[in-house]
Protein backbone atom coordinates (compact mmCIF):
# COMPACT_ATOMS: atom_id res chain seq x y z
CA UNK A 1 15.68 -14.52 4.26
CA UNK A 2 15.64 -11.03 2.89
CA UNK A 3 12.48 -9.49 2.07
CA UNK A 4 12.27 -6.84 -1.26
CA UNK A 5 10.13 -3.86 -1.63
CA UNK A 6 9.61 -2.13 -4.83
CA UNK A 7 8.78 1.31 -4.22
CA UNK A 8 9.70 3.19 -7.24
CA UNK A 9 6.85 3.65 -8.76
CA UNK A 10 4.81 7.10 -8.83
CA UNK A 11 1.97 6.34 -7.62
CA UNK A 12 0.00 8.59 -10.69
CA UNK A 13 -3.59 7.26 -9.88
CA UNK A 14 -3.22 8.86 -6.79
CA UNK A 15 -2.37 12.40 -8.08
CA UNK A 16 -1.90 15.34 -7.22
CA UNK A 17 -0.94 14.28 -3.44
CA UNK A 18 1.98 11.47 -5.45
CA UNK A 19 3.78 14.72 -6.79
CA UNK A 20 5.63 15.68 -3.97
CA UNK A 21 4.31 12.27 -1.46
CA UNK A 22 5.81 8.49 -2.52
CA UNK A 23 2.72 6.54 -2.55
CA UNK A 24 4.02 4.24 0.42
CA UNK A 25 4.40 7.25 2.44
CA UNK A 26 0.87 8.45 2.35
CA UNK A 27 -1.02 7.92 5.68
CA UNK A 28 -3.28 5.01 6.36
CA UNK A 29 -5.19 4.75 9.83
CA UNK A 30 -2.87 6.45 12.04
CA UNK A 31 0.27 4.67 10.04
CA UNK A 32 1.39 4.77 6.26
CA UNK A 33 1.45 1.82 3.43
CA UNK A 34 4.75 0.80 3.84
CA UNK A 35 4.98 1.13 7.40
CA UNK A 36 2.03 -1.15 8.22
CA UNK A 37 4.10 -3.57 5.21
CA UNK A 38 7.38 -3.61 7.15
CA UNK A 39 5.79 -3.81 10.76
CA UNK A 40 4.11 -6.86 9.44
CA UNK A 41 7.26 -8.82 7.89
CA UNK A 42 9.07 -7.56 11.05
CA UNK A 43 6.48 -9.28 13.63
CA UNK A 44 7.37 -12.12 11.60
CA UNK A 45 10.84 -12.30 11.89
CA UNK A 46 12.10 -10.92 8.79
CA UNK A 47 15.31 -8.32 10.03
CA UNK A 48 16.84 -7.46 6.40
CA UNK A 49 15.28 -5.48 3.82
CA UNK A 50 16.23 -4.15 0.54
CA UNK A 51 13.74 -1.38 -0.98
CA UNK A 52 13.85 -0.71 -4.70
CA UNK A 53 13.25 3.22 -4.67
CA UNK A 54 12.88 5.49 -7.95
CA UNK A 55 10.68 8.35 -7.83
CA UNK A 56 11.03 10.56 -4.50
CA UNK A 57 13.04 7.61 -3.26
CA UNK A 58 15.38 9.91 -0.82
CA UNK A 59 11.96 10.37 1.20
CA UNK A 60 11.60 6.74 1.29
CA UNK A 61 14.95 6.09 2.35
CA UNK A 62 14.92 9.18 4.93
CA UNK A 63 11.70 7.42 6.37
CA UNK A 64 12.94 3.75 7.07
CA UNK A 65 16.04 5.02 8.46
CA UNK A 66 14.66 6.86 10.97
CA UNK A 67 11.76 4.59 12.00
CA UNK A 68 13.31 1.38 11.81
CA UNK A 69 16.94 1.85 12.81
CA UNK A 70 17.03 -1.46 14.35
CA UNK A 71 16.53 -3.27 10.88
CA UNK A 72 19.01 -3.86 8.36
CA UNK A 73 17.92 -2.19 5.05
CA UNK A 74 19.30 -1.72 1.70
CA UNK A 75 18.55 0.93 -1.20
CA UNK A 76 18.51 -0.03 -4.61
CA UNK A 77 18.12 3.05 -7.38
CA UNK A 78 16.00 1.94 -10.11
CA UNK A 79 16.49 4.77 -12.63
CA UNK A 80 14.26 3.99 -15.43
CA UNK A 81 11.10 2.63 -14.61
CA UNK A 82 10.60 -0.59 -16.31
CA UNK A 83 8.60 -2.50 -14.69
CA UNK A 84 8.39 -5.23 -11.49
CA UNK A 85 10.91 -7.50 -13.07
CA UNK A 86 13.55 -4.75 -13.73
CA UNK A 87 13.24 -3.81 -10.08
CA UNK A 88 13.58 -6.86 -8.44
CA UNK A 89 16.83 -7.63 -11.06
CA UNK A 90 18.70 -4.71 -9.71
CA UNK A 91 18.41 -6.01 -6.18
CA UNK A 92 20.60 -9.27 -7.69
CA UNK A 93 23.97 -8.06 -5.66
CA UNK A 94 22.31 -7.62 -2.61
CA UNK A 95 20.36 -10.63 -2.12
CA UNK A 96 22.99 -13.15 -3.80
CA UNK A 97 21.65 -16.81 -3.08
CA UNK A 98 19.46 -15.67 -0.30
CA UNK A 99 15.77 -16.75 -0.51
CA UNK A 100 13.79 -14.03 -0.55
CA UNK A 101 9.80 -12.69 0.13
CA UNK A 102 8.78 -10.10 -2.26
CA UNK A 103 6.08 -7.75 -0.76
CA UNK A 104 4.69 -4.95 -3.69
CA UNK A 105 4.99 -1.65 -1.85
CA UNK A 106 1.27 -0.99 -2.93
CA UNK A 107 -0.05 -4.28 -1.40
CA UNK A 108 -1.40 -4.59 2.13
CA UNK A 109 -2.28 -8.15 2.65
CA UNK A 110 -3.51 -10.63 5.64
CA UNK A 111 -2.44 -13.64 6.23
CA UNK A 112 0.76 -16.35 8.48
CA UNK A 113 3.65 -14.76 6.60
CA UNK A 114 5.38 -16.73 9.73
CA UNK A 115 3.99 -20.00 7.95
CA UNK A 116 4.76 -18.36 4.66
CA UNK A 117 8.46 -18.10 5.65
CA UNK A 118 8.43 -20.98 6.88
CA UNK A 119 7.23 -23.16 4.08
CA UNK A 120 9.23 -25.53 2.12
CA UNK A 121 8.59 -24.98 -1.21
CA UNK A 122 8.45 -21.36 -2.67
CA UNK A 123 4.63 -19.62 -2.68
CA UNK A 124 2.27 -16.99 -4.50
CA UNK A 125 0.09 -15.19 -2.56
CA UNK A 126 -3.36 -15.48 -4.01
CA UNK A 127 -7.05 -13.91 -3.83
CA UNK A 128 -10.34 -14.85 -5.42
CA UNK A 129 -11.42 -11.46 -6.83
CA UNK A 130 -14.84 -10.99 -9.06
CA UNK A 131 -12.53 -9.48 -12.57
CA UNK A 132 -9.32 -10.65 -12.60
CA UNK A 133 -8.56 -8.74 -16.20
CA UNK A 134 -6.20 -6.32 -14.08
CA UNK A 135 -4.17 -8.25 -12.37
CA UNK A 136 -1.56 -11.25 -12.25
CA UNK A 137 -3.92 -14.70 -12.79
CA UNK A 138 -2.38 -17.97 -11.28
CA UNK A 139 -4.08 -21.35 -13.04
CA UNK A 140 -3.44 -24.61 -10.38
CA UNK A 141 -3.64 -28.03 -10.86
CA UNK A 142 -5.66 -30.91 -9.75
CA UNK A 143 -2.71 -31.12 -6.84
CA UNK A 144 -3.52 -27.21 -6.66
CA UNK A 145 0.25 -26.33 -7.60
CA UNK A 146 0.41 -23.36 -9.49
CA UNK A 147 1.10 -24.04 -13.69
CA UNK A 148 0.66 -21.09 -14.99
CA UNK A 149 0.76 -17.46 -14.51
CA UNK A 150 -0.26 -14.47 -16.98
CA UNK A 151 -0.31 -9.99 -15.94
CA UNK A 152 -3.42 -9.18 -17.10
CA UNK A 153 -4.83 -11.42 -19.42
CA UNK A 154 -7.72 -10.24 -21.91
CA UNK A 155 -9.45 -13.66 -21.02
CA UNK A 156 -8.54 -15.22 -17.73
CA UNK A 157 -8.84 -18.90 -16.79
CA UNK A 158 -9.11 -18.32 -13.24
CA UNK A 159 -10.35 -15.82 -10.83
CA UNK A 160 -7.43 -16.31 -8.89
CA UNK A 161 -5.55 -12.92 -8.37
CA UNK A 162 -1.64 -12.55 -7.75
CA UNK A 163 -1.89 -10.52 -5.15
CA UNK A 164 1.83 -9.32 -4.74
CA UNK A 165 3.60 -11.54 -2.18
CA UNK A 166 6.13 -13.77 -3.68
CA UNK A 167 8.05 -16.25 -1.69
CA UNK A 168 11.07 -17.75 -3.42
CA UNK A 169 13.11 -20.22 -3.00
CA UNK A 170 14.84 -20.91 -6.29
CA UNK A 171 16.48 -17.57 -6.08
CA UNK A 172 18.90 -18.22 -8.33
CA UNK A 173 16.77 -19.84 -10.74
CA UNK A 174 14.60 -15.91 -10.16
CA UNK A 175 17.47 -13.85 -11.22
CA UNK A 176 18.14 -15.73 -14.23
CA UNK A 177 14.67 -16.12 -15.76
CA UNK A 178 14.40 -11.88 -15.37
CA UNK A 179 17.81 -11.46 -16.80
CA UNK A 180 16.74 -13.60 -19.47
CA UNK A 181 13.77 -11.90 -20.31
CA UNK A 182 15.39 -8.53 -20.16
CA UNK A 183 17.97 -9.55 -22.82
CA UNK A 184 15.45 -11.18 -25.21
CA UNK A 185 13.00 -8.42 -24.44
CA UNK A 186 10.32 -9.95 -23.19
CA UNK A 187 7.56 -7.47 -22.22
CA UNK A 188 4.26 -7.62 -21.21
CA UNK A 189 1.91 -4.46 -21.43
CA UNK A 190 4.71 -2.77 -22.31
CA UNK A 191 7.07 -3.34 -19.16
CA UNK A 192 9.38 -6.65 -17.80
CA UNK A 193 7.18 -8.44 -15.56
CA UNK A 194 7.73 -10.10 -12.60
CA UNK A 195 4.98 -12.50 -13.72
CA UNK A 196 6.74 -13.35 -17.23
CA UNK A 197 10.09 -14.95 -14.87
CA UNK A 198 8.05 -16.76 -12.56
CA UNK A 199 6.39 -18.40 -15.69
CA UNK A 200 9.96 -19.26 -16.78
CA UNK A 201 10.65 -20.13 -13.63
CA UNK A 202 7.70 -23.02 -13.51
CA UNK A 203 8.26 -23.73 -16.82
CA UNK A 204 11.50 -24.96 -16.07
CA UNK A 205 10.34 -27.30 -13.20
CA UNK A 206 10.13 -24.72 -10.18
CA UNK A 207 7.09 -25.95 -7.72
CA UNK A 208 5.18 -23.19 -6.91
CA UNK A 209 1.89 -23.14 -4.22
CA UNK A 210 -0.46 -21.25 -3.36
CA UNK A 211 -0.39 -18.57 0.04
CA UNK A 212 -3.81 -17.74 0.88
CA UNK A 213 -4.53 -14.38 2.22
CA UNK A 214 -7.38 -13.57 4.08
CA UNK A 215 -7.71 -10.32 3.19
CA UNK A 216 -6.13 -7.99 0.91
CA UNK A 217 -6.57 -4.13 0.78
CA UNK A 218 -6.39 -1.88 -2.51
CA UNK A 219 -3.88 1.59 -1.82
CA UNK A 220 -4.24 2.30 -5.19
CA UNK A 221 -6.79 5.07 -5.97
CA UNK A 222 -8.16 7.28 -3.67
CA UNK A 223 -11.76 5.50 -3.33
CA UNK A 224 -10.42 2.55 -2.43
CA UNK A 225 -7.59 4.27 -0.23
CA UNK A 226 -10.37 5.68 1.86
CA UNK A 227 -11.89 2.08 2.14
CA UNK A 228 -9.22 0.44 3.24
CA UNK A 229 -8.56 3.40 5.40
CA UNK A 230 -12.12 2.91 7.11
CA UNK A 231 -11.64 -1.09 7.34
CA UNK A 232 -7.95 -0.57 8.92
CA UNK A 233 -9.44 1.92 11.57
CA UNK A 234 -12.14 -0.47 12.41
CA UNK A 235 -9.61 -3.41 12.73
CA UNK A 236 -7.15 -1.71 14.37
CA UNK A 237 -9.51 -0.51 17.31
CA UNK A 238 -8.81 2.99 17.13
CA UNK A 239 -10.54 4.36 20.13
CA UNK A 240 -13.05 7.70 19.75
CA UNK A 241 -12.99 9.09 23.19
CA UNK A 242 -10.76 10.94 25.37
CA UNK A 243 -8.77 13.50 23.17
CA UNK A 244 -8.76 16.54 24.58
CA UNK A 245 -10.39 18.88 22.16
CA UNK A 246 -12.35 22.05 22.92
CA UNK A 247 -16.02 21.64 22.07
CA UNK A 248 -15.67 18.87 19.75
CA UNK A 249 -17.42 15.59 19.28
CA UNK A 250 -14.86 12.57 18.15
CA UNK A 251 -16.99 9.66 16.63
CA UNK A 252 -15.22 6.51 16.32
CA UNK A 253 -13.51 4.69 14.75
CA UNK A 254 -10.61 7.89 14.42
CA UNK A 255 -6.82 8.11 14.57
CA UNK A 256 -5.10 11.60 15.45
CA UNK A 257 -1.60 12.39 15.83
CA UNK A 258 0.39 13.98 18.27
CA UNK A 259 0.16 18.14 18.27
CA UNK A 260 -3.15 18.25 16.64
CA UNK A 261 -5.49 21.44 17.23
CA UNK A 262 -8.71 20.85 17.25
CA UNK A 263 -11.37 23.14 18.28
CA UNK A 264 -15.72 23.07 18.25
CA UNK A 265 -15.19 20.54 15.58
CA UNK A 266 -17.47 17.30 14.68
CA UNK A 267 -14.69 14.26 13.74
CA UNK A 268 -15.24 10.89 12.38
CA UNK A 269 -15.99 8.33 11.88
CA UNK A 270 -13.30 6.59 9.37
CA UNK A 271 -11.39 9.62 10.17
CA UNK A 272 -7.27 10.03 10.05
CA UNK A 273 -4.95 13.06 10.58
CA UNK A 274 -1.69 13.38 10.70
CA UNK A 275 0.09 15.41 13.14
CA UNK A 276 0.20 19.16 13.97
CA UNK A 277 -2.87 19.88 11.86
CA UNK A 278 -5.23 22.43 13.38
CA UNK A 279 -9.14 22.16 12.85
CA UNK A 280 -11.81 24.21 13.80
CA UNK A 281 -15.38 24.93 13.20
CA UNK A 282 -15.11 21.71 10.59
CA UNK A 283 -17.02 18.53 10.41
CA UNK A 284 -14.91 15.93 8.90
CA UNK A 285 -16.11 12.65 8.22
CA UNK A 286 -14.58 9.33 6.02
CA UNK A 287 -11.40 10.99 5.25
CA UNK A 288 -7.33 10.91 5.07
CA UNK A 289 -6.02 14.66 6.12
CA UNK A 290 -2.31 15.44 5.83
CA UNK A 291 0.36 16.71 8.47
CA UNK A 292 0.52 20.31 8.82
CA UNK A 293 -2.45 21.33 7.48
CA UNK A 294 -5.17 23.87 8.50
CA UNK A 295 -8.91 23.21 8.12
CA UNK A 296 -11.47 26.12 8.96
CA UNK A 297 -15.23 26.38 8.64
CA UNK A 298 -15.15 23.24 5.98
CA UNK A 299 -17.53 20.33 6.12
CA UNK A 300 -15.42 17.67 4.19
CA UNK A 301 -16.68 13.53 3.33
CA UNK A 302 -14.62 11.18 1.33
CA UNK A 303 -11.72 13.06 1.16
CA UNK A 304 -8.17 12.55 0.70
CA UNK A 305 -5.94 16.15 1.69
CA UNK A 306 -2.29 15.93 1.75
CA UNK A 307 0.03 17.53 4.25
CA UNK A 308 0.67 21.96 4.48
CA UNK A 309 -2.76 22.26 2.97
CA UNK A 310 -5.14 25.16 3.79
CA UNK A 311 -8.35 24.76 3.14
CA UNK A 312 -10.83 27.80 4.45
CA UNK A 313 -14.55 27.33 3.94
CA UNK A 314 -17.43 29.70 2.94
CA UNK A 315 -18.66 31.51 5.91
CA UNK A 316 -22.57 32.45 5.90
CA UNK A 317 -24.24 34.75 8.20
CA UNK A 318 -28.23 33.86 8.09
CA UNK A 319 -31.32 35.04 9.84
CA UNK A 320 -34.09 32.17 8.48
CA UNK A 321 -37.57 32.21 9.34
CA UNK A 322 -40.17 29.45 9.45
CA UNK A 323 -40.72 26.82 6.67
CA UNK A 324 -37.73 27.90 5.38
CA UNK A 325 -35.63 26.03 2.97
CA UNK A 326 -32.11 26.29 2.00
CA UNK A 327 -29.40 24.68 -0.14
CA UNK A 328 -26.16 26.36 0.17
CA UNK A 329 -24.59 23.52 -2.77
């Protein structure tokens, strides 16, 4: 089995830091999207993996290659982006008659992607979500196999979610159904889906169930980045004591890299840096902070700052007396 990773895409709700970042690079507790995406197909035994890169793609490739030399992985250019189903069509050569799991590069999901692999029929991984209007809806039968599946639809039938991890068997039968699509020009919202060719795909008598996730974790705006930042730090255990920083208090749950300078400095909780970023006289608190940056005199919540930033804060000299009040904004 060969698993596919569309990362082309760029990642332009999470602006500015996607200009010069791919989204599955940006850090997440300690790690970044795609990284905590391959780790988890690795642990379950998946060895070959083909990435569909576009924008910023050489940083993707330079990434993989030098963190997971031990895997086999392929790079597919996808030129013009048109969409999920145009991706995973370019990756035809590659895979061949291979079955293959197709992981968004956007989607961090829980769940036995051993028992996924595993299973003997091909799978969509779904999610009961409260407004399904923005995303992939699945519709299942009384024997709860999937019959029907529609990006985005105005008026859902079902508050099941496709939540971007595709197990298929019928490869074959994939590859055609997307090629088809392309040459008839079948679009939806304005792109080729991958949605539209696994509705071909069940429409001509491909069994599809349902993979269960237990939980699934939105990368894809910078609120609910820092969310699932906070929930990933929690999960993951990342400890709070014992870094050796001058005069500063780390409240937990916190990851810091290697060659960070921190100095009489309040940090955390739901904090993560990257490495070799100095901080001092800062409190920092529910936030993602870049590689290579330099914080001074800053108090900073909810925020999201890429790597080489500089951010210097307002110093105030004050001499206050009694039932004094003061709002410096």
């Amino acid at each position: 089995m060969k698993a596919i990773i569309p990362v082309a895409g760029a990642g332009t709700k999470l602006r500015p830091h996607t200009y010069t970042q791919p989204k599955a690079l940006i850090p997440l507790a300690g790690r970044t999207i795609l990284s905590i995406i391959i780790d988890q197909l690795a642990e379950a035994g998946i060895t070959e993996f083909v990435f569909v890169i576009g924008y910023l793609g050489e940083k993707i490739q330079h990434y993989v290659q030098k963190k997971y030399p031990h895997l086999t992985c392929h790079f597919v250019q996808q030129n013009s982006r048109e969409g999920t189903g145009h991706a995973i069509l370019l990756t035809r050569q590659v895979v061949q008659d291979d079955e293959i799991l197709i992981v968004l590069g956007d989607t961090i999901c829980e769940g036995n992607f051993q028992e996924l692999i595993a299973a003997p029929v091909s799978m969509l991984g779904l999610k009961k979500v409260d407004d399904p209007r923005n995303f992939g809806v699945a519709e299942l039968n009384e024997d709860h196999n999937i019959i029907r599946v529609v990006e985005k639809p105005q008026i859902p039938k079902s508050n099941l979610a496709l939540v971007g991890v595709y197990k298929i068997k019928e490869t074959a039968q994939l590859y055609d159904c997307l090629e088809q699509n392309i040459l008839n020009q079948k679009k939806s919202h304005d792109e080729f889906q991958l949605t539209d060719a696994l509705q071909c795909m069940i429409e001509h008598g491909v069994t599809f169930k349902t993979f269960k996730v237990s939980n699934w974790f939105d990368c894809g705006r910078k609120e609910t980045l820092l969310e699932t930042n906070a929930i990933l730090l929690s999960k993951y255990k990342m400890p709070g004591n014992g870094f050796p920083y001058e005069n500063t208090i780390i409240i937990p749950p916190v990851s810091i890299a290697e060659g960070c300078n921190i100095k009489n400095s309040i940090i955390g909780p739901n904090v993560a840096i990257g490495d070799n970023t100095v901080i001092n006289y800062s409190i920092v608190k529910d936030s993602i902070i870049g590689s290579f940056s330099n914080l001074y005199e800053v108090v900073l919540k909810s925020s999201l700052i890429g790597s080489d930033a500089n951010i210097r804060g307002l110093s105030q000299s004050l001499n206050i007396g009694d039932n004094t009040e003061i709002d410096l904004g």
